[in-house]
PDB file of N, CA and C in Angstrom:
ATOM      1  N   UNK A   1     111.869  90.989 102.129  1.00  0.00           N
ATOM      2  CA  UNK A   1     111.112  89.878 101.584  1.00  0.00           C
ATOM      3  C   UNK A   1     110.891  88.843 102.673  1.00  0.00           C
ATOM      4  N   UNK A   2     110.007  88.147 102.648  1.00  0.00           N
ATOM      5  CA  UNK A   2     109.519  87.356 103.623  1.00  0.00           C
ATOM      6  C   UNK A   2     108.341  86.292 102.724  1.00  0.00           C
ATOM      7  N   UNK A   3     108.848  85.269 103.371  1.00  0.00           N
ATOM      8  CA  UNK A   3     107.450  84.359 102.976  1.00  0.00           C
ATOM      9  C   UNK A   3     106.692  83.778 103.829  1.00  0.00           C
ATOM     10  N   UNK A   4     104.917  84.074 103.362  1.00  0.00           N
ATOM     11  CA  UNK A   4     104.383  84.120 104.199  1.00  0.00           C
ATOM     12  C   UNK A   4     103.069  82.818 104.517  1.00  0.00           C
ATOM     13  N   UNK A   5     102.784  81.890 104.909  1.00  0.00           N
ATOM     14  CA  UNK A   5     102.446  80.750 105.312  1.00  0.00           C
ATOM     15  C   UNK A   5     100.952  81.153 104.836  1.00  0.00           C
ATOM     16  N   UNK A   6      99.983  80.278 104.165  1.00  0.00           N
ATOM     17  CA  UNK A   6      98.942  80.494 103.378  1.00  0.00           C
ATOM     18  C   UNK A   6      98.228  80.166 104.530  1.00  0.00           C
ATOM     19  N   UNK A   7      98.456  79.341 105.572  1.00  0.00           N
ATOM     20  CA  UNK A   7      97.659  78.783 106.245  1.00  0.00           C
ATOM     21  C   UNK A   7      97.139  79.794 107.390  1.00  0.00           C
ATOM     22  N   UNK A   8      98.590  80.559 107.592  1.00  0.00           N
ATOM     23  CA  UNK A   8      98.351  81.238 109.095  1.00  0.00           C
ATOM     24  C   UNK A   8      98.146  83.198 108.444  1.00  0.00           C
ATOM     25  N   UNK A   9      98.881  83.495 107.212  1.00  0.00           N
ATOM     26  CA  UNK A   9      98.562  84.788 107.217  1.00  0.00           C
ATOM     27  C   UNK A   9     100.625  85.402 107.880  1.00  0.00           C
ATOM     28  N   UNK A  10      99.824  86.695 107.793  1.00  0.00           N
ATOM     29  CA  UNK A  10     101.209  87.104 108.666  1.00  0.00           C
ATOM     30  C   UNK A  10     101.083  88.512 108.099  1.00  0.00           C
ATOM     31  N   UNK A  11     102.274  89.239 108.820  1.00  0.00           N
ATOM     32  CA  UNK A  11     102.659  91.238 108.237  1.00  0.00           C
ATOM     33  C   UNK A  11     104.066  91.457 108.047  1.00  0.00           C
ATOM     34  N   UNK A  12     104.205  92.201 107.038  1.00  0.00           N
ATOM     35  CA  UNK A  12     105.178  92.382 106.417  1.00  0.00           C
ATOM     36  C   UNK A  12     105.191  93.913 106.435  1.00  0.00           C
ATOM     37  N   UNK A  13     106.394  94.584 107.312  1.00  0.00           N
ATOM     38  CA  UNK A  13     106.726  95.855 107.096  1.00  0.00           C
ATOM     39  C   UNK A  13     107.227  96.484 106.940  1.00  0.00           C
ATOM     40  N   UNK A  14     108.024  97.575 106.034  1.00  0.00           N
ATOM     41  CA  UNK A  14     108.590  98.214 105.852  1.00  0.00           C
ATOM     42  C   UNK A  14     109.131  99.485 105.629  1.00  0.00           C
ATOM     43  N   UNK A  15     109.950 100.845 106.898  1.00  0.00           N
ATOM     44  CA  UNK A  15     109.365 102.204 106.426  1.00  0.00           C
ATOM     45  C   UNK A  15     107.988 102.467 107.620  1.00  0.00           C
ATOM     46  N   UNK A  16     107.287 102.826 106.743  1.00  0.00           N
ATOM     47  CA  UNK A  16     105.887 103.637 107.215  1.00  0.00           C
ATOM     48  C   UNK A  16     104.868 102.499 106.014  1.00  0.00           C
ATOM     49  N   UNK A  17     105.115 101.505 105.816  1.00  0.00           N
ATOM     50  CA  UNK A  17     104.153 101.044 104.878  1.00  0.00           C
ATOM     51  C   UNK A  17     103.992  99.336 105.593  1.00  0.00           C
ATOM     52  N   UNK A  18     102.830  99.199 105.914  1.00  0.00           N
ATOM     53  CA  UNK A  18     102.631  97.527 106.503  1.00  0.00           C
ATOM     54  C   UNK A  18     101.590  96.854 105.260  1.00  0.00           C
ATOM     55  N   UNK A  19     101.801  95.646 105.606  1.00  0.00           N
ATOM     56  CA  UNK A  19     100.956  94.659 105.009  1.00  0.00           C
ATOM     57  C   UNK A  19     100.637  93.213 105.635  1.00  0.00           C
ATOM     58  N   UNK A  20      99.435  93.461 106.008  1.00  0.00           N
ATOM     59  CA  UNK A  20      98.539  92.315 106.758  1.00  0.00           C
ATOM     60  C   UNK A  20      98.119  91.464 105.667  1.00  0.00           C
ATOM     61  N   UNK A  21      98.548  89.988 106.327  1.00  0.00           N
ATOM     62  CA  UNK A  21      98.443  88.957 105.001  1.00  0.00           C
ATOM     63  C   UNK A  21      97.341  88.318 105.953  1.00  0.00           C
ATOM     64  N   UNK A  22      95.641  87.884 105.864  1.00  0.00           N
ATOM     65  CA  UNK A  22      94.897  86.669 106.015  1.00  0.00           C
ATOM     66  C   UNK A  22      95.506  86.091 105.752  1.00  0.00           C
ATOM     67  N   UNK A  23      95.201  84.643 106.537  1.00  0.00           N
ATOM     68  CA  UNK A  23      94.668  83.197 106.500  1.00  0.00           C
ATOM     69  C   UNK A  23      94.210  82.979 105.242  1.00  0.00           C
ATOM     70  N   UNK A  24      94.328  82.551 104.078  1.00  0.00           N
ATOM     71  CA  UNK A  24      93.654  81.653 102.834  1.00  0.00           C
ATOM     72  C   UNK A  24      93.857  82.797 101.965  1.00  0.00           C
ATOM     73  N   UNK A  25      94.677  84.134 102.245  1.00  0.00           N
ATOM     74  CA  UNK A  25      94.375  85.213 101.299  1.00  0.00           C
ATOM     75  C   UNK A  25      95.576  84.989  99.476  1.00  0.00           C
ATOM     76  N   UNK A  26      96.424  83.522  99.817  1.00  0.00           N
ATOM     77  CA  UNK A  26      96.975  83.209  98.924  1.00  0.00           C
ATOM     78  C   UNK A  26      96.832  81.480  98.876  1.00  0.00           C
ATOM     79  N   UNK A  27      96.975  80.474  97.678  1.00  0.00           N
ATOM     80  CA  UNK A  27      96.783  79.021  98.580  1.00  0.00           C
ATOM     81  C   UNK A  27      98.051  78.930  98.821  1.00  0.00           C
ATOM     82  N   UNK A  28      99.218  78.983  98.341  1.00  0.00           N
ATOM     83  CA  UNK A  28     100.550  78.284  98.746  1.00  0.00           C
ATOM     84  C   UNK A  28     101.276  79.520  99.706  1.00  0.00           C
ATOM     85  N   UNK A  29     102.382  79.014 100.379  1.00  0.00           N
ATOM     86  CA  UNK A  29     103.232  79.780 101.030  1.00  0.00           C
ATOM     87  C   UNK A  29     103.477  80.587  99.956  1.00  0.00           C
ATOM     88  N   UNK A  30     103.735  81.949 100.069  1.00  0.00           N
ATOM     89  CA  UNK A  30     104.285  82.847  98.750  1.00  0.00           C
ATOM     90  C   UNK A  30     105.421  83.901  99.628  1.00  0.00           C
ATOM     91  N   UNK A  31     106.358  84.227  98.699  1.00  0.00           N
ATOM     92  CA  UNK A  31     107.119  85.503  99.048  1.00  0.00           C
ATOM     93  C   UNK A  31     106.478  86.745  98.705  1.00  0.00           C
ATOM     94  N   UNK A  32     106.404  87.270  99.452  1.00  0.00           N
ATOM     95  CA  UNK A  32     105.856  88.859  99.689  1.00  0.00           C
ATOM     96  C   UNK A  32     107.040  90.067  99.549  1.00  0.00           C
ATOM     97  N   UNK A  33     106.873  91.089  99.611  1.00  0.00           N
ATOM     98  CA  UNK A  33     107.895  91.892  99.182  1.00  0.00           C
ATOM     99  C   UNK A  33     107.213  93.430  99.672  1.00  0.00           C
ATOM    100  N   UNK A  34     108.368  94.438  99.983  1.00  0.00           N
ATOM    101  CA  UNK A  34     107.609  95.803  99.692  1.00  0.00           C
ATOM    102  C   UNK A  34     109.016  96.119  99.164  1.00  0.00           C
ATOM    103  N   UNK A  35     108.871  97.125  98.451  1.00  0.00           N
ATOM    104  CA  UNK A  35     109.406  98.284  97.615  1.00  0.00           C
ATOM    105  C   UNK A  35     109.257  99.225  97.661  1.00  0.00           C
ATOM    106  N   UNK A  36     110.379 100.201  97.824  1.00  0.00           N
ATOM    107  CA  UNK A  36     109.688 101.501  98.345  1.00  0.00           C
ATOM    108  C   UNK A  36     110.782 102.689  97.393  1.00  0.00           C
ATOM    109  N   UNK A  37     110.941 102.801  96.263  1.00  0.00           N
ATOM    110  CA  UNK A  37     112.105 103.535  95.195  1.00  0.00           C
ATOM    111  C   UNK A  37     112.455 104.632  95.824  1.00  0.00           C
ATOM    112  N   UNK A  38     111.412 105.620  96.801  1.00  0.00           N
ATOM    113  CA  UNK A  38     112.059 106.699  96.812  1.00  0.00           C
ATOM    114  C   UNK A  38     111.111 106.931  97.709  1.00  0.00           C
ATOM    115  N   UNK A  39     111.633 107.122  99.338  1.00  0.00           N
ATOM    116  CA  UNK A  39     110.985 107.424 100.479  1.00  0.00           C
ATOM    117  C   UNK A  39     110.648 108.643 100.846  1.00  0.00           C
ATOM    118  N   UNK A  40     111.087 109.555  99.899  1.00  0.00           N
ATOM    119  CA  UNK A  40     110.165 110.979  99.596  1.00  0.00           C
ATOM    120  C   UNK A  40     108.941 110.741  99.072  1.00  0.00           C
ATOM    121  N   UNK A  41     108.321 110.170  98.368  1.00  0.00           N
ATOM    122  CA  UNK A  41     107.429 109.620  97.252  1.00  0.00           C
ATOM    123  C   UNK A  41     106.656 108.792  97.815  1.00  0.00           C
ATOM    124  N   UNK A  42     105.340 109.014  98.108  1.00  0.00           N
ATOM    125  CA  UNK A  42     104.579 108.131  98.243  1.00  0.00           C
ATOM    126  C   UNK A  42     104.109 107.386  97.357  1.00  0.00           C
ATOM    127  N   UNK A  43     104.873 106.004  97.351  1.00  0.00           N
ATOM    128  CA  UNK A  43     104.866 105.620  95.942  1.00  0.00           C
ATOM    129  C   UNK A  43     105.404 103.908  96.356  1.00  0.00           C
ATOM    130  N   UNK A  44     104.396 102.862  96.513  1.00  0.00           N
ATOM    131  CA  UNK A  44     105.402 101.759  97.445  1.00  0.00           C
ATOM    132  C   UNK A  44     105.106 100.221  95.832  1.00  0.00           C
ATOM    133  N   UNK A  45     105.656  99.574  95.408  1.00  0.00           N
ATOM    134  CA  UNK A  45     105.468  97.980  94.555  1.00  0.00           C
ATOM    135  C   UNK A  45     105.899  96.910  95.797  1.00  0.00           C
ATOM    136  N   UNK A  46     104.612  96.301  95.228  1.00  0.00           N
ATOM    137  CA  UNK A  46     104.603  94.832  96.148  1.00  0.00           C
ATOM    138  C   UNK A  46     104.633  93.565  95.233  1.00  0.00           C
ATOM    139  N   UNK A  47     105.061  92.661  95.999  1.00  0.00           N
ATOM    140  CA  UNK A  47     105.586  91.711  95.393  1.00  0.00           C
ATOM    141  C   UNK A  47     105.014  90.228  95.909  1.00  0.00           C
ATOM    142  N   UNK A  48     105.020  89.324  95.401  1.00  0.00           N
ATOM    143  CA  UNK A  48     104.749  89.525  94.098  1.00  0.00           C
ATOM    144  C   UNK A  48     104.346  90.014  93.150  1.00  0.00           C
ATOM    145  N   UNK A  49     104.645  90.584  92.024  1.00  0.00           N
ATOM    146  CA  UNK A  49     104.346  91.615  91.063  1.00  0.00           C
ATOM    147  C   UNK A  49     102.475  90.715  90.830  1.00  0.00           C
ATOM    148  N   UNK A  50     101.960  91.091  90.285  1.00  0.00           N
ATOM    149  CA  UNK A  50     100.807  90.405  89.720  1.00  0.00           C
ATOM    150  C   UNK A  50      99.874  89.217  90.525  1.00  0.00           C
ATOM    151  N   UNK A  51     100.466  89.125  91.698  1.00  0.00           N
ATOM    152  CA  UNK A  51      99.535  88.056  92.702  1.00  0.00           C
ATOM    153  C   UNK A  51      98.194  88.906  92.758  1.00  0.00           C
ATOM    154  N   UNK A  52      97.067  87.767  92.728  1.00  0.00           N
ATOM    155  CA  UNK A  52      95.747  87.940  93.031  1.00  0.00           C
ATOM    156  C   UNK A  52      95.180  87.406  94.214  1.00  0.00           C
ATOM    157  N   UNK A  53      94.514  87.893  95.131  1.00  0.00           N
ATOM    158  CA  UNK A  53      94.372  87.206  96.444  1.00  0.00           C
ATOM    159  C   UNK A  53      92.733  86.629  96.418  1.00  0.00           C
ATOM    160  N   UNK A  54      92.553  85.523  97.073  1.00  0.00           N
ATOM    161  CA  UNK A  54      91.411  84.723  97.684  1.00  0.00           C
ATOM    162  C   UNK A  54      90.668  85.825  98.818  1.00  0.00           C
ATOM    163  N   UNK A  55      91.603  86.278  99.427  1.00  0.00           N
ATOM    164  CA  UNK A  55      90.911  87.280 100.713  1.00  0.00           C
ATOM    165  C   UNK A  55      91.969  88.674 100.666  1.00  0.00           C
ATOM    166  N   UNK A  56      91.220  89.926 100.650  1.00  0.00           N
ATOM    167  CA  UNK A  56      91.898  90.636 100.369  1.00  0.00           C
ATOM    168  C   UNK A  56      92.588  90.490 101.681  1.00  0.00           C
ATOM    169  N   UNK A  57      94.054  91.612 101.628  1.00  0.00           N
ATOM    170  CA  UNK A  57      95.244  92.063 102.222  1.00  0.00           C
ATOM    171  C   UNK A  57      94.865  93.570 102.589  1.00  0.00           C
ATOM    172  N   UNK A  58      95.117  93.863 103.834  1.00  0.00           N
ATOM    173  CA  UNK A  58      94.922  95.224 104.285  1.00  0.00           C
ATOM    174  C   UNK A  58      96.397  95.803 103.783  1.00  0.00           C
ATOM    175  N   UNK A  59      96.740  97.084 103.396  1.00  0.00           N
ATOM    176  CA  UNK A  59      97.904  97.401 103.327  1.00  0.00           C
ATOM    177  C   UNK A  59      97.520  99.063 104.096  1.00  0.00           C
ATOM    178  N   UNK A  60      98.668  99.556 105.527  1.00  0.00           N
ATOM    179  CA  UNK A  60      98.632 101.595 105.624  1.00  0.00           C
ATOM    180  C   UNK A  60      99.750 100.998 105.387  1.00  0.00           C
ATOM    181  N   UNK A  61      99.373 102.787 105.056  1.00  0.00           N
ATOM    182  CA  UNK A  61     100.853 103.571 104.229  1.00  0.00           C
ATOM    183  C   UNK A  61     100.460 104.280 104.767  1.00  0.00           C
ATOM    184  N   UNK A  62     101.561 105.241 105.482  1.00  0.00           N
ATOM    185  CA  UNK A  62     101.857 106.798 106.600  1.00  0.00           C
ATOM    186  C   UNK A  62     102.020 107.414 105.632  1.00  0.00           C
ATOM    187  N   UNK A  63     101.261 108.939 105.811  1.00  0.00           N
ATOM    188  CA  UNK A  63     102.026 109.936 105.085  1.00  0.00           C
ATOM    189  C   UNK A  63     102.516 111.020 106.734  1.00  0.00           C
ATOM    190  N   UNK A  64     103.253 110.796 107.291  1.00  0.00           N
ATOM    191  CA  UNK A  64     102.846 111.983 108.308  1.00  0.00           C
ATOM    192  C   UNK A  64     104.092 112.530 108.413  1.00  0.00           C
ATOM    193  N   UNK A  65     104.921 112.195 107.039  1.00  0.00           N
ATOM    194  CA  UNK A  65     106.265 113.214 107.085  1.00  0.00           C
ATOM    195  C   UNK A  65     105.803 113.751 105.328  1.00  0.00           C
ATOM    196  N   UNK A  66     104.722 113.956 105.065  1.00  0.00           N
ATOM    197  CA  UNK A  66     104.130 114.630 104.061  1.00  0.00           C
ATOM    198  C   UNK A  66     103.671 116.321 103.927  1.00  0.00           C
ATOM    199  N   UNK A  67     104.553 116.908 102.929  1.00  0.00           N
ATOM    200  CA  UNK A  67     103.644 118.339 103.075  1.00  0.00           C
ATOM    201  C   UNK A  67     102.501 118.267 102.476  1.00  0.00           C
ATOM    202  N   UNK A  68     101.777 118.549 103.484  1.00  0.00           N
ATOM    203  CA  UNK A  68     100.011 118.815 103.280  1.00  0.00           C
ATOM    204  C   UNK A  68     100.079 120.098 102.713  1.00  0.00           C
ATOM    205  N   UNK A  69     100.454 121.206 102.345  1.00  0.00           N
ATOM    206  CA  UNK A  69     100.304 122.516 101.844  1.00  0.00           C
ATOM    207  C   UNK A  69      99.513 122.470 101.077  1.00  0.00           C
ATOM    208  N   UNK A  70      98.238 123.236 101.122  1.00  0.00           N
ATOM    209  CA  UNK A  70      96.711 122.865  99.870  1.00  0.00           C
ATOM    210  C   UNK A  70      96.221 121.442  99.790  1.00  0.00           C
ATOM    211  N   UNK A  71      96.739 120.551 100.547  1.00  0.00           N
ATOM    212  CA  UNK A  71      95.855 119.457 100.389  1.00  0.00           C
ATOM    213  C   UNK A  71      94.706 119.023 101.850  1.00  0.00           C
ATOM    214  N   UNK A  72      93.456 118.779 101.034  1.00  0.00           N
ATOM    215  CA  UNK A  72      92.800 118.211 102.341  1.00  0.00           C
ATOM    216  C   UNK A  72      92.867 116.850 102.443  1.00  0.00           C
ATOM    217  N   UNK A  73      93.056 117.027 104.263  1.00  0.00           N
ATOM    218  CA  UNK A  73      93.849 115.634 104.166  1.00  0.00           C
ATOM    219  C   UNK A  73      92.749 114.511 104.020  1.00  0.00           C
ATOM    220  N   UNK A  74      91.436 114.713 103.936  1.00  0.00           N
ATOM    221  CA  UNK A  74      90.454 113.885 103.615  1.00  0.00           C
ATOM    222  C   UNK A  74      90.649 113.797 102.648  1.00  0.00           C
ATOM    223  N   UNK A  75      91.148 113.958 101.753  1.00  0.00           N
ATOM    224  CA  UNK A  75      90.651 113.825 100.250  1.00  0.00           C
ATOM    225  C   UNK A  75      92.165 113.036  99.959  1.00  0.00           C
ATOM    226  N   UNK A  76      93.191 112.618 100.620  1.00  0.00           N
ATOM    227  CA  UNK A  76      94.071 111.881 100.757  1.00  0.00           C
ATOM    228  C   UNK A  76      93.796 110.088 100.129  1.00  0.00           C
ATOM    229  N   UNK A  77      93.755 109.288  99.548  1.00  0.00           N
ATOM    230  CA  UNK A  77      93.799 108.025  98.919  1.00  0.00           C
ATOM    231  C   UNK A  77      94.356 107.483  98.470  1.00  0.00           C
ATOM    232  N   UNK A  78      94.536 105.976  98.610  1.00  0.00           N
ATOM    233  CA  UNK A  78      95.147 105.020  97.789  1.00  0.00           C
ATOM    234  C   UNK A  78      94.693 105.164  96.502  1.00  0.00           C
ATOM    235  N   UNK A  79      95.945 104.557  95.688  1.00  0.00           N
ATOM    236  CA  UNK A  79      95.347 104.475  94.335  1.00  0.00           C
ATOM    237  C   UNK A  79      96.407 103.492  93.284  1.00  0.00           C
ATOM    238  N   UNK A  80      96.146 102.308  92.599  1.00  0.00           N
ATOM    239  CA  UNK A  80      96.851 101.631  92.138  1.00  0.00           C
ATOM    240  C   UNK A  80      97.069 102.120  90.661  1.00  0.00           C
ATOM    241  N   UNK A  81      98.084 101.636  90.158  1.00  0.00           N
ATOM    242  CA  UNK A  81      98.653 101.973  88.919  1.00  0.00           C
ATOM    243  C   UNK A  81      98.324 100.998  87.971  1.00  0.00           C
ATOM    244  N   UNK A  82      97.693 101.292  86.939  1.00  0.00           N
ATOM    245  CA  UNK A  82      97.039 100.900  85.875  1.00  0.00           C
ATOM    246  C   UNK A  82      97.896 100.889  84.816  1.00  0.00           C
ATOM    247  N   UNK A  83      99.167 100.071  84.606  1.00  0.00           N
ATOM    248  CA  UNK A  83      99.977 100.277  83.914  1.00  0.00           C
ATOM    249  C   UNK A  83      99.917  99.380  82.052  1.00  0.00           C
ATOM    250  N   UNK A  84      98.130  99.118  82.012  1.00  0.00           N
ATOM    251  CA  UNK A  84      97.578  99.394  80.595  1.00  0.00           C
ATOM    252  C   UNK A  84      97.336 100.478  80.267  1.00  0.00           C
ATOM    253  N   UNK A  85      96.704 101.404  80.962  1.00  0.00           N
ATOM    254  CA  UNK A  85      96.410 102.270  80.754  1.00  0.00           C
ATOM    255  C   UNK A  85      97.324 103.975  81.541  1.00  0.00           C
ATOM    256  N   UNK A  86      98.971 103.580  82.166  1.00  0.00           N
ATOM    257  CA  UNK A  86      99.130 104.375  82.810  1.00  0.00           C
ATOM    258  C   UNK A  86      98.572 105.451  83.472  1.00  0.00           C
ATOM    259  N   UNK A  87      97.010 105.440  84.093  1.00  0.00           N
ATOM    260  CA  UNK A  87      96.536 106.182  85.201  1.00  0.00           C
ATOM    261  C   UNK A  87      96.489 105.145  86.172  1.00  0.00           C
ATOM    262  N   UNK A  88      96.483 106.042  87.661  1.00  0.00           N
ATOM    263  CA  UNK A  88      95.890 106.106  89.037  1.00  0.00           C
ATOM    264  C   UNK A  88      94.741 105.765  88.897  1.00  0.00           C
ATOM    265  N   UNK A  89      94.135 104.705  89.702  1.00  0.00           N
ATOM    266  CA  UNK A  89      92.737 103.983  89.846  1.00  0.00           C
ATOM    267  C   UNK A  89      92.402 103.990  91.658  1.00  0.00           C
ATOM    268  N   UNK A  90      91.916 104.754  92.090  1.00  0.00           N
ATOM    269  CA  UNK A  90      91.960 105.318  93.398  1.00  0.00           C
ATOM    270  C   UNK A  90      91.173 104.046  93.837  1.00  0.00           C
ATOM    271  N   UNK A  91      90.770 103.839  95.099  1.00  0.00           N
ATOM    272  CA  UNK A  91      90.837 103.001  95.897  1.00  0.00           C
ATOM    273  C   UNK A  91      89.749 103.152  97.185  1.00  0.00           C
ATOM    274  N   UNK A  92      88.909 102.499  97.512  1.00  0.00           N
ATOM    275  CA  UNK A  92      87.986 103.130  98.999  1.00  0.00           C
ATOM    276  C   UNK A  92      89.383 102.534  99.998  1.00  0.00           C
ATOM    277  N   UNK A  93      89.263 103.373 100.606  1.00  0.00           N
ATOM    278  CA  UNK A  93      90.251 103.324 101.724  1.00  0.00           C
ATOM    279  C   UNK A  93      89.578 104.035 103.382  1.00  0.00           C
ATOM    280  N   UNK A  94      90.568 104.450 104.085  1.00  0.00           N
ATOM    281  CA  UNK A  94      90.144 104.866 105.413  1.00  0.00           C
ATOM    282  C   UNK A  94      91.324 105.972 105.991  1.00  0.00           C
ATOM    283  N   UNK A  95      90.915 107.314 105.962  1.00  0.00           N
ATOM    284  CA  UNK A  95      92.437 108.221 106.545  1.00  0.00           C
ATOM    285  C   UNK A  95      91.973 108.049 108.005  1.00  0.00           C
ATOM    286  N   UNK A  96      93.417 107.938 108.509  1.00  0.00           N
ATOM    287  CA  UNK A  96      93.116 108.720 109.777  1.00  0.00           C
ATOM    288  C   UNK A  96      94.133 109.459 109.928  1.00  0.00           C
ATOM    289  N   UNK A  97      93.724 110.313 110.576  1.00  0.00           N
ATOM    290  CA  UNK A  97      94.151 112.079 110.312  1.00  0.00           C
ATOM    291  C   UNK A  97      95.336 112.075 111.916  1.00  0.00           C
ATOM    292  N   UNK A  98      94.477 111.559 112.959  1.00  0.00           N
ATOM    293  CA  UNK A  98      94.879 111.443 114.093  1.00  0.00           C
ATOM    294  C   UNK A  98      96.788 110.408 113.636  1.00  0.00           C
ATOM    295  N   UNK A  99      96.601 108.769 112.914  1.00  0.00           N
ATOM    296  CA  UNK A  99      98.074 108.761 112.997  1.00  0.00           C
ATOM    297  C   UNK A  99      98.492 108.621 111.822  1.00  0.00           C
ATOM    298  N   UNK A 100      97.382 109.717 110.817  1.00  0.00           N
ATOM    299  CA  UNK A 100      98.383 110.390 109.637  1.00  0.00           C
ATOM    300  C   UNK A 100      98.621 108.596 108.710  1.00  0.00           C
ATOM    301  N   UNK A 101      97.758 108.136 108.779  1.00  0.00           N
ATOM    302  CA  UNK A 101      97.565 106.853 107.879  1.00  0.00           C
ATOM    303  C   UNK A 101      96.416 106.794 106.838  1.00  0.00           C
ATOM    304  N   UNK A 102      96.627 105.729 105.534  1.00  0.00           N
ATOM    305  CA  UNK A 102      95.511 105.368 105.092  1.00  0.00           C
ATOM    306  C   UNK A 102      96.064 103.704 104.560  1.00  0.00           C
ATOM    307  N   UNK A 103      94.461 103.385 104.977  1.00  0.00           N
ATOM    308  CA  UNK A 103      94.292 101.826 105.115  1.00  0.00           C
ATOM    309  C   UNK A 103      93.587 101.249 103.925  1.00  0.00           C
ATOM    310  N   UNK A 104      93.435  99.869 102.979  1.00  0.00           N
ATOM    311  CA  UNK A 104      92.833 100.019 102.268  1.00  0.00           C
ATOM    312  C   UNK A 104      93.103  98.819 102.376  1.00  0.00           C
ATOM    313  N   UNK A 105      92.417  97.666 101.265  1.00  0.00           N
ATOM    314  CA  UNK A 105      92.489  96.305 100.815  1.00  0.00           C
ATOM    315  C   UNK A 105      92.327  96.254  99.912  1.00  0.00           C
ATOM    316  N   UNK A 106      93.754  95.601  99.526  1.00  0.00           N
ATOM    317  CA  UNK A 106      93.701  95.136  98.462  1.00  0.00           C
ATOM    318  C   UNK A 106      93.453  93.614  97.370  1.00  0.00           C
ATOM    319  N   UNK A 107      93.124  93.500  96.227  1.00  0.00           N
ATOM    320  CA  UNK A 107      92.836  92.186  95.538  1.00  0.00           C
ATOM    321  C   UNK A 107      94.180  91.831  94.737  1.00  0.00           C
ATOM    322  N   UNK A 108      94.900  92.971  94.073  1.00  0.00           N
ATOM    323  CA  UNK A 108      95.990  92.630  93.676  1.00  0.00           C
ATOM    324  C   UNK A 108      97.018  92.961  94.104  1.00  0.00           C
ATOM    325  N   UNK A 109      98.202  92.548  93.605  1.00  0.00           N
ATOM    326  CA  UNK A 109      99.488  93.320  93.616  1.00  0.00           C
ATOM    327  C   UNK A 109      99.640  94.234  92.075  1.00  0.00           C
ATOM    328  N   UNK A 110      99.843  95.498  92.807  1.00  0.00           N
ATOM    329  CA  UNK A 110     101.105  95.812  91.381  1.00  0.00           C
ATOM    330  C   UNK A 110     101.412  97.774  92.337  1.00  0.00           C
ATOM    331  N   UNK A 111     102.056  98.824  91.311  1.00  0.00           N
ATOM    332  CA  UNK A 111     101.891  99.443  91.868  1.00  0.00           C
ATOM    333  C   UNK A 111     100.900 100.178  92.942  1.00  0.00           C
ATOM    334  N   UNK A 112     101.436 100.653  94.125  1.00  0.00           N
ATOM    335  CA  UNK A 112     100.271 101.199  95.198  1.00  0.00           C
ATOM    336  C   UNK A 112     100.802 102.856  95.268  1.00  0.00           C
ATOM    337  N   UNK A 113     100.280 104.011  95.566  1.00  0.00           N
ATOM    338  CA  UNK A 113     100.418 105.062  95.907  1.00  0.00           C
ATOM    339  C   UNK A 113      99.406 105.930  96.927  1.00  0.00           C
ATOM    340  N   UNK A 114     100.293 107.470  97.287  1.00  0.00           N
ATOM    341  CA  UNK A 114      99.280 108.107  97.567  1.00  0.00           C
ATOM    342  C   UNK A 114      98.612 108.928  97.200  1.00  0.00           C
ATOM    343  N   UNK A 115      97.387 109.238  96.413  1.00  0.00           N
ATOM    344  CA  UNK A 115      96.999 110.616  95.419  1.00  0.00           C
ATOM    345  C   UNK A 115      96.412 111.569  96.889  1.00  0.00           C
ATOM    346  N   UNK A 116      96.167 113.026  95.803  1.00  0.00           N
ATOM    347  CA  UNK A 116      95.108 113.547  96.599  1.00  0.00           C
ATOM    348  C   UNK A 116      94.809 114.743  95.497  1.00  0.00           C
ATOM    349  N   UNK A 117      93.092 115.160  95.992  1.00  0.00           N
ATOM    350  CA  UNK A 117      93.091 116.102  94.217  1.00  0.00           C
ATOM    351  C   UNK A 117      93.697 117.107  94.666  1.00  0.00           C
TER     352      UNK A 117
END
């Protein structure tokens, strides 16, 4: 946990999972958080639970200790948890294959993961 200055921004990392905070992307200093239940699992909660941002937040997440077996790794994505409706709500994001990352921005907090079909 870390708190992170509204004015200046900042990154918070943890694991294989970062988070780039903008400048104005919250108004007050806020505590930030990652969570990570089970580092087999691509599967990370950020914190504040329910914060909404002014400017989105970039968040990668590594998969590159992931078995790919049948998956293409393009088809690899973020996807937040919709926990009205318990589904995955996938995400435009960015793989790169080369360091086995995907990048995305986000507007909220709540659960983040990695799908792939």
């Amino acid at each position: 946990e870390v708190i992170i200055p509204s004015a200046t921004g900042g990154v918070l990392s943890l694991l294989d999972v970062t988070l780039t905070v903008p400048a104005g992307a919250v108004k007050n200093d806020t505590l930030f958080s990652i969570r990570i239940p089970d580092d087999e699992v691509f599967f990370n909660e950020f914190g504040t639970d329910g914060l909404v941002f002014d400017v989105p937040v970039t968040v990668t997440m590594s998969y590159r200790n992931a078995d790919l077996s049948g998956i293409t790794e393009s088809s690899i994505r973020l996807a937040w948890l919709d926990t009205r409706t318990n589904t995955w709500k996938s995400m435009d994001c960015v793989v790169d294959a080369v360091s086995k990352t995907v990048t995305g921005q986000l507007n909220h907090f709540s659960a983040y993961g990695l799908i792939s079909d």
